[in-house]
PDB file of N, CA and C in Angstrom:
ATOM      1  N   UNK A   1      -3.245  -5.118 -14.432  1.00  0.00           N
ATOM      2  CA  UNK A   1      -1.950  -5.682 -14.116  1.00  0.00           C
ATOM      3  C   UNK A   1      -2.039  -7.164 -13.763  1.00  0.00           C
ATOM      4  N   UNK A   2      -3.014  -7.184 -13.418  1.00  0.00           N
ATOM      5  CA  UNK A   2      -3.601  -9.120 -13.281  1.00  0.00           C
ATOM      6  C   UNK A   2      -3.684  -9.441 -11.737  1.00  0.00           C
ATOM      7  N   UNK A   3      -3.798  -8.515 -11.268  1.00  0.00           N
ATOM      8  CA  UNK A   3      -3.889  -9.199  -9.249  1.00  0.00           C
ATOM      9  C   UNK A   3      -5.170  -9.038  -9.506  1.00  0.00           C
ATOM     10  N   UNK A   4      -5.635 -10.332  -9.043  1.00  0.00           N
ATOM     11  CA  UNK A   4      -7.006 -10.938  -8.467  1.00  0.00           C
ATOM     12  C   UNK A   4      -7.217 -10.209  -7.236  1.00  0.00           C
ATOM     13  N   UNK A   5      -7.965  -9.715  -6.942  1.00  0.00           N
ATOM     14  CA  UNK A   5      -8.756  -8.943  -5.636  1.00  0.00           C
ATOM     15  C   UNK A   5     -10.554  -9.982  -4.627  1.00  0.00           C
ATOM     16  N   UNK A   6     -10.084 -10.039  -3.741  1.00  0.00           N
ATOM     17  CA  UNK A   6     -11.695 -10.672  -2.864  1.00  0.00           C
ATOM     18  C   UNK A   6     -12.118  -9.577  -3.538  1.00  0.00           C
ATOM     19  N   UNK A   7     -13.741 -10.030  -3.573  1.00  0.00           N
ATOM     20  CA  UNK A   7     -14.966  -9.045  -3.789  1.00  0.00           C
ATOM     21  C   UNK A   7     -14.708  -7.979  -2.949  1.00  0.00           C
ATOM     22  N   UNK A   8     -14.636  -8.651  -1.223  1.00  0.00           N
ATOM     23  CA  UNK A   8     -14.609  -7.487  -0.463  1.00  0.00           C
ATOM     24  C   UNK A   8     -13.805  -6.537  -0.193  1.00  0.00           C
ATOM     25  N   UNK A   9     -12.776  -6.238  -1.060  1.00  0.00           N
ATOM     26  CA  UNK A   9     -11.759  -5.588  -0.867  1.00  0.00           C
ATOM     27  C   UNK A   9     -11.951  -3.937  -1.327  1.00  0.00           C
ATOM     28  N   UNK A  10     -12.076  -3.103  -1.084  1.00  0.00           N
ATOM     29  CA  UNK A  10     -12.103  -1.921  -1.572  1.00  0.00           C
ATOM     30  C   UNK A  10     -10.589  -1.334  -1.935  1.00  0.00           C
ATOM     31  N   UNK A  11     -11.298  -1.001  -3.088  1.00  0.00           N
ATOM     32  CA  UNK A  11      -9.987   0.013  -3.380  1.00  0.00           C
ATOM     33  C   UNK A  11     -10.108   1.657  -3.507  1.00  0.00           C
ATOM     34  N   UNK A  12      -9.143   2.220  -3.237  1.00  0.00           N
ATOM     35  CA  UNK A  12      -9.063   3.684  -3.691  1.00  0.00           C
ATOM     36  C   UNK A  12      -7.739   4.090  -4.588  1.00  0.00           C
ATOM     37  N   UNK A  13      -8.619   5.060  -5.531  1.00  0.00           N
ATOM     38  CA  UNK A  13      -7.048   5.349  -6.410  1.00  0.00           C
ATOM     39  C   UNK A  13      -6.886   7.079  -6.178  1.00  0.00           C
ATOM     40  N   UNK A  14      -5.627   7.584  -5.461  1.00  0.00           N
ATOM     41  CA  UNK A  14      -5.442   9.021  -5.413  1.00  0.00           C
ATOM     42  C   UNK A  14      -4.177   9.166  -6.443  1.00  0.00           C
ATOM     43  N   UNK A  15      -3.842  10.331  -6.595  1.00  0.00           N
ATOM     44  CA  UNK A  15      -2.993  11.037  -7.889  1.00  0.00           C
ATOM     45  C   UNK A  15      -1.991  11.335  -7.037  1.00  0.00           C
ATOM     46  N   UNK A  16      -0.738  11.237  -7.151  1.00  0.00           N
ATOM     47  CA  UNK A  16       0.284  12.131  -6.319  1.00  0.00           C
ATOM     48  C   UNK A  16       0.867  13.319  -7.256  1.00  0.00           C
ATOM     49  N   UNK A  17       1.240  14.051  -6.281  1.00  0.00           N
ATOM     50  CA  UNK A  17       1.734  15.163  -6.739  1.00  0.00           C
ATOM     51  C   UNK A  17       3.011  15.865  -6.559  1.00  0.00           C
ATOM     52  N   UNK A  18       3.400  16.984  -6.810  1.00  0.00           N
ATOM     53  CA  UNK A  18       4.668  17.243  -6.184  1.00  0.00           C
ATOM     54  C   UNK A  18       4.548  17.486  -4.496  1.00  0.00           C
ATOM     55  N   UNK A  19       3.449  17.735  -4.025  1.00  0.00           N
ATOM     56  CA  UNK A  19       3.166  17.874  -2.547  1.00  0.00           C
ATOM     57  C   UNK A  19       2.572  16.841  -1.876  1.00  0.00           C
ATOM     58  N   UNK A  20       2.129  15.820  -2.701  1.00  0.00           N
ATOM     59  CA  UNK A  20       1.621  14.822  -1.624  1.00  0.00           C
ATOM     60  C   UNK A  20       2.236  13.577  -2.477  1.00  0.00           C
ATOM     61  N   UNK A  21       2.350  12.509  -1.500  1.00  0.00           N
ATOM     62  CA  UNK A  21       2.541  11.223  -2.004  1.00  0.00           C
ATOM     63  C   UNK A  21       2.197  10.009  -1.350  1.00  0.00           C
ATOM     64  N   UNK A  22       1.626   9.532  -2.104  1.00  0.00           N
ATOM     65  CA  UNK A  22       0.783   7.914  -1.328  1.00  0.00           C
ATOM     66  C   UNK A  22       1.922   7.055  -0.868  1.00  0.00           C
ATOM     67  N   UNK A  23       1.952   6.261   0.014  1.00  0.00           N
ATOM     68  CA  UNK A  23       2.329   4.955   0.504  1.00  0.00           C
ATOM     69  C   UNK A  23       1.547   3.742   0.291  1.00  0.00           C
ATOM     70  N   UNK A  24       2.164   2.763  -0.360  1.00  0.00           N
ATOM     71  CA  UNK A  24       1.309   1.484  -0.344  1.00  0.00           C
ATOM     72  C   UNK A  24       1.736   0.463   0.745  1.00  0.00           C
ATOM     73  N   UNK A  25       0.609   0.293   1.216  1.00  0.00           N
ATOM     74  CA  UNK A  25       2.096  -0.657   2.529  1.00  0.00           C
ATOM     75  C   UNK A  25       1.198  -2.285   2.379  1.00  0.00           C
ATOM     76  N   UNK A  26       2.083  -3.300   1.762  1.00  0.00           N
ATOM     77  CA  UNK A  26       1.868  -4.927   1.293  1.00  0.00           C
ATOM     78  C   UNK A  26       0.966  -5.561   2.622  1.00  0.00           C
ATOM     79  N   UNK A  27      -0.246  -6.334   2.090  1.00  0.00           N
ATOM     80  CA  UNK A  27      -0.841  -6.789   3.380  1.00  0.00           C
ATOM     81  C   UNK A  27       0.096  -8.046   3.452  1.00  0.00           C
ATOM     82  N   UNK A  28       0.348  -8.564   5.242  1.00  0.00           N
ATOM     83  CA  UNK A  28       1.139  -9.498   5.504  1.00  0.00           C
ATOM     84  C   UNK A  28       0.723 -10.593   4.692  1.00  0.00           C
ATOM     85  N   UNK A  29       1.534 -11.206   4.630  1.00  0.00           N
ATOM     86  CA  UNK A  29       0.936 -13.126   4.206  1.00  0.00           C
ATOM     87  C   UNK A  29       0.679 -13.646   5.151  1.00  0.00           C
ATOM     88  N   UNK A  30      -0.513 -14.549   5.436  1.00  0.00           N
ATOM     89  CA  UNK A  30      -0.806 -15.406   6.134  1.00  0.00           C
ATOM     90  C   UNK A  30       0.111 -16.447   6.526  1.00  0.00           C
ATOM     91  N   UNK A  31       0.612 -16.896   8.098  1.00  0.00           N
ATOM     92  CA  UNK A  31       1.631 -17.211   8.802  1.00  0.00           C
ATOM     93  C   UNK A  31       2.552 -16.753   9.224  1.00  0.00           C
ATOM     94  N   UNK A  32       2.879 -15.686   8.473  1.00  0.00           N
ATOM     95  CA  UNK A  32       4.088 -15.157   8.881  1.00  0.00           C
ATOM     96  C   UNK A  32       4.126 -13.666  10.407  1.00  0.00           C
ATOM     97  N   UNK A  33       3.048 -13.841  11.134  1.00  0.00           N
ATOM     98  CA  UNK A  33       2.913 -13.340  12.852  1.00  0.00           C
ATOM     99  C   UNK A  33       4.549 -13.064  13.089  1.00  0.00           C
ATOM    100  N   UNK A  34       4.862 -14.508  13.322  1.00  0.00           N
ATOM    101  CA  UNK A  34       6.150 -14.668  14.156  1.00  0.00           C
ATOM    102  C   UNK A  34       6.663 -14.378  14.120  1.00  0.00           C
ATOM    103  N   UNK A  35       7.335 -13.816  12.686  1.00  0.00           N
ATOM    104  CA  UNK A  35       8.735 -13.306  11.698  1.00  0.00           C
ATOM    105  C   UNK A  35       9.066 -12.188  11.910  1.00  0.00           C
ATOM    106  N   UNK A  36      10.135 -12.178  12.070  1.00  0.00           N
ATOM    107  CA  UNK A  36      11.105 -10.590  12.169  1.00  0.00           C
ATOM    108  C   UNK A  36      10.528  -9.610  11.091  1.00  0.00           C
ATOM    109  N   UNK A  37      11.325  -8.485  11.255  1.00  0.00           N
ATOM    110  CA  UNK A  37      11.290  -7.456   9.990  1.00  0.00           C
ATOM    111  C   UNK A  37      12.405  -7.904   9.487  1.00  0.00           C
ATOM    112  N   UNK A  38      13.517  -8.715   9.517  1.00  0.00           N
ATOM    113  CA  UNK A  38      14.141  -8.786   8.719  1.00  0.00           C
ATOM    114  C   UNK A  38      14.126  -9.938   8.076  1.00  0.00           C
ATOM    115  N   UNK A  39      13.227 -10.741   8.323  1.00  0.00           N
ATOM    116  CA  UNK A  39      12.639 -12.071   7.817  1.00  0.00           C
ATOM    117  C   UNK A  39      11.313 -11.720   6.707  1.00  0.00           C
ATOM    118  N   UNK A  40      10.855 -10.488   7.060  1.00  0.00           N
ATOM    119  CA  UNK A  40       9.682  -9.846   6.369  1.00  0.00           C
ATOM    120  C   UNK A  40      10.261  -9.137   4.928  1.00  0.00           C
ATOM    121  N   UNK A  41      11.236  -8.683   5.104  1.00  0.00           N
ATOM    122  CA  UNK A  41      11.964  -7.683   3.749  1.00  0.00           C
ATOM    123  C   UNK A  41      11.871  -8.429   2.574  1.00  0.00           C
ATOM    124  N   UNK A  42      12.251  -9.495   2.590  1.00  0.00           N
ATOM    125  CA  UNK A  42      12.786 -10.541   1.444  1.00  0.00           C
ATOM    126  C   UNK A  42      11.491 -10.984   0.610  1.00  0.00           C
ATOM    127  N   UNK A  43      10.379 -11.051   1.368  1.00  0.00           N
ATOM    128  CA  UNK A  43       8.831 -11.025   0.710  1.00  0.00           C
ATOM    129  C   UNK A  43       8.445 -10.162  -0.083  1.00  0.00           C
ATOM    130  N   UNK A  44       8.576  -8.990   0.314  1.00  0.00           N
ATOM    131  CA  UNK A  44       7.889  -7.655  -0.525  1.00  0.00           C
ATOM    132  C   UNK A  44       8.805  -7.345  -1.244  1.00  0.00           C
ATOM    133  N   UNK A  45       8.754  -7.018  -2.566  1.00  0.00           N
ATOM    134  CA  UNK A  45       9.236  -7.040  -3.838  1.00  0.00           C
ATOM    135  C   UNK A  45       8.428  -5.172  -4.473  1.00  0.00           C
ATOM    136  N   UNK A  46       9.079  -4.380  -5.555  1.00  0.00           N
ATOM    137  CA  UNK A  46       8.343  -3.761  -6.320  1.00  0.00           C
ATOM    138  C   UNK A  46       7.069  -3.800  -6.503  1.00  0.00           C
ATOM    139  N   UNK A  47       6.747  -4.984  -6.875  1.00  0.00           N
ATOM    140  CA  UNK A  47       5.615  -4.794  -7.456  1.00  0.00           C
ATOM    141  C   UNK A  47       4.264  -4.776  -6.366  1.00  0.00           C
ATOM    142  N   UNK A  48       4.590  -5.469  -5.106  1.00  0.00           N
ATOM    143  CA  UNK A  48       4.033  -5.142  -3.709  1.00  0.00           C
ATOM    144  C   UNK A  48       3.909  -3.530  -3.292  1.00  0.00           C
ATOM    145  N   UNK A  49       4.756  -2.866  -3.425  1.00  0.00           N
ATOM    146  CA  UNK A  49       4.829  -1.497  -3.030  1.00  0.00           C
ATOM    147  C   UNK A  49       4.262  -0.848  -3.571  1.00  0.00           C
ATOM    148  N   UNK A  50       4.363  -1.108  -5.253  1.00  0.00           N
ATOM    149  CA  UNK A  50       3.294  -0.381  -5.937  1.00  0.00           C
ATOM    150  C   UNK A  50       1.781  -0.512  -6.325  1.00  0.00           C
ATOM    151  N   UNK A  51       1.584  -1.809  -5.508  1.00  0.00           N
ATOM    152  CA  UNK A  51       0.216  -2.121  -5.311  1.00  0.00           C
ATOM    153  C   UNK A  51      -0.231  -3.108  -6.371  1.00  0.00           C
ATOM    154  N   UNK A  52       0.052  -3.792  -7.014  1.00  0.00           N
ATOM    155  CA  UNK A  52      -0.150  -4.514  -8.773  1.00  0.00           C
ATOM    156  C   UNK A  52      -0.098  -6.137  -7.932  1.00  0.00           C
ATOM    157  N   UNK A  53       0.942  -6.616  -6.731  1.00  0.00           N
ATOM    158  CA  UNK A  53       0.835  -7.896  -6.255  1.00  0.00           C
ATOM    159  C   UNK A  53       0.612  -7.902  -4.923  1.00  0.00           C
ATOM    160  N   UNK A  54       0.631  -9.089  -4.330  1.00  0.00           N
ATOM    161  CA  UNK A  54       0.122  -9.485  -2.549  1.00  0.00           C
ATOM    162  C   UNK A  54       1.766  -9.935  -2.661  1.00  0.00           C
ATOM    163  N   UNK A  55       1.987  -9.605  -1.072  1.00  0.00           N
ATOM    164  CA  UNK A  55       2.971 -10.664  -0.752  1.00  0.00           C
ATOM    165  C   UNK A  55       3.288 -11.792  -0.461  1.00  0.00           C
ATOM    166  N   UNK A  56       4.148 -12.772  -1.181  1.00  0.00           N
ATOM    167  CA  UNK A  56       4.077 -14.011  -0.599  1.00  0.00           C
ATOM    168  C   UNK A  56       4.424 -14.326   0.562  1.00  0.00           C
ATOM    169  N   UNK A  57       4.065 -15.597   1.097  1.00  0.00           N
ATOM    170  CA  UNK A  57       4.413 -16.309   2.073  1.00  0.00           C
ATOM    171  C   UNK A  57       5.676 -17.222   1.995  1.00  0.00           C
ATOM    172  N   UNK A  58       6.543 -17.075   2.889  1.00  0.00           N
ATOM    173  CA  UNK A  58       7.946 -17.491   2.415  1.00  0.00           C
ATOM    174  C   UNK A  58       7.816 -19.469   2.380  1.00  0.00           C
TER     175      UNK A  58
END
């Protein structure tokens, strides 16, 4: 999908099913500590959730 990954990053890939289902949850962007959750929403996009991008920094 084209996201660049650090070396050190591990990944895992699980299968969902009709009984289980993964969550991807977007690592923060760097600076953004301070920011609300509703200052945070507008960053994470689709393609964050499904794991393919990082989130930007606003």
């Amino acid at each position: 999908m084209g996201l660049e990954l650090a070396d050190d990053v591990q990944i895992r890939v699980h299968d969902s099913s009709s009984e289980v289902r993964w969550l991807v949850l977007p690592e923060r962007p760097a600076g953004t500590e301070g920011l609300t959750e509703d200052e945070l929403v507008p960053l994470v996009t689709r393609d964050e959730m499904v794991g393919v991008a990082k989130a930007s920094a606003p």
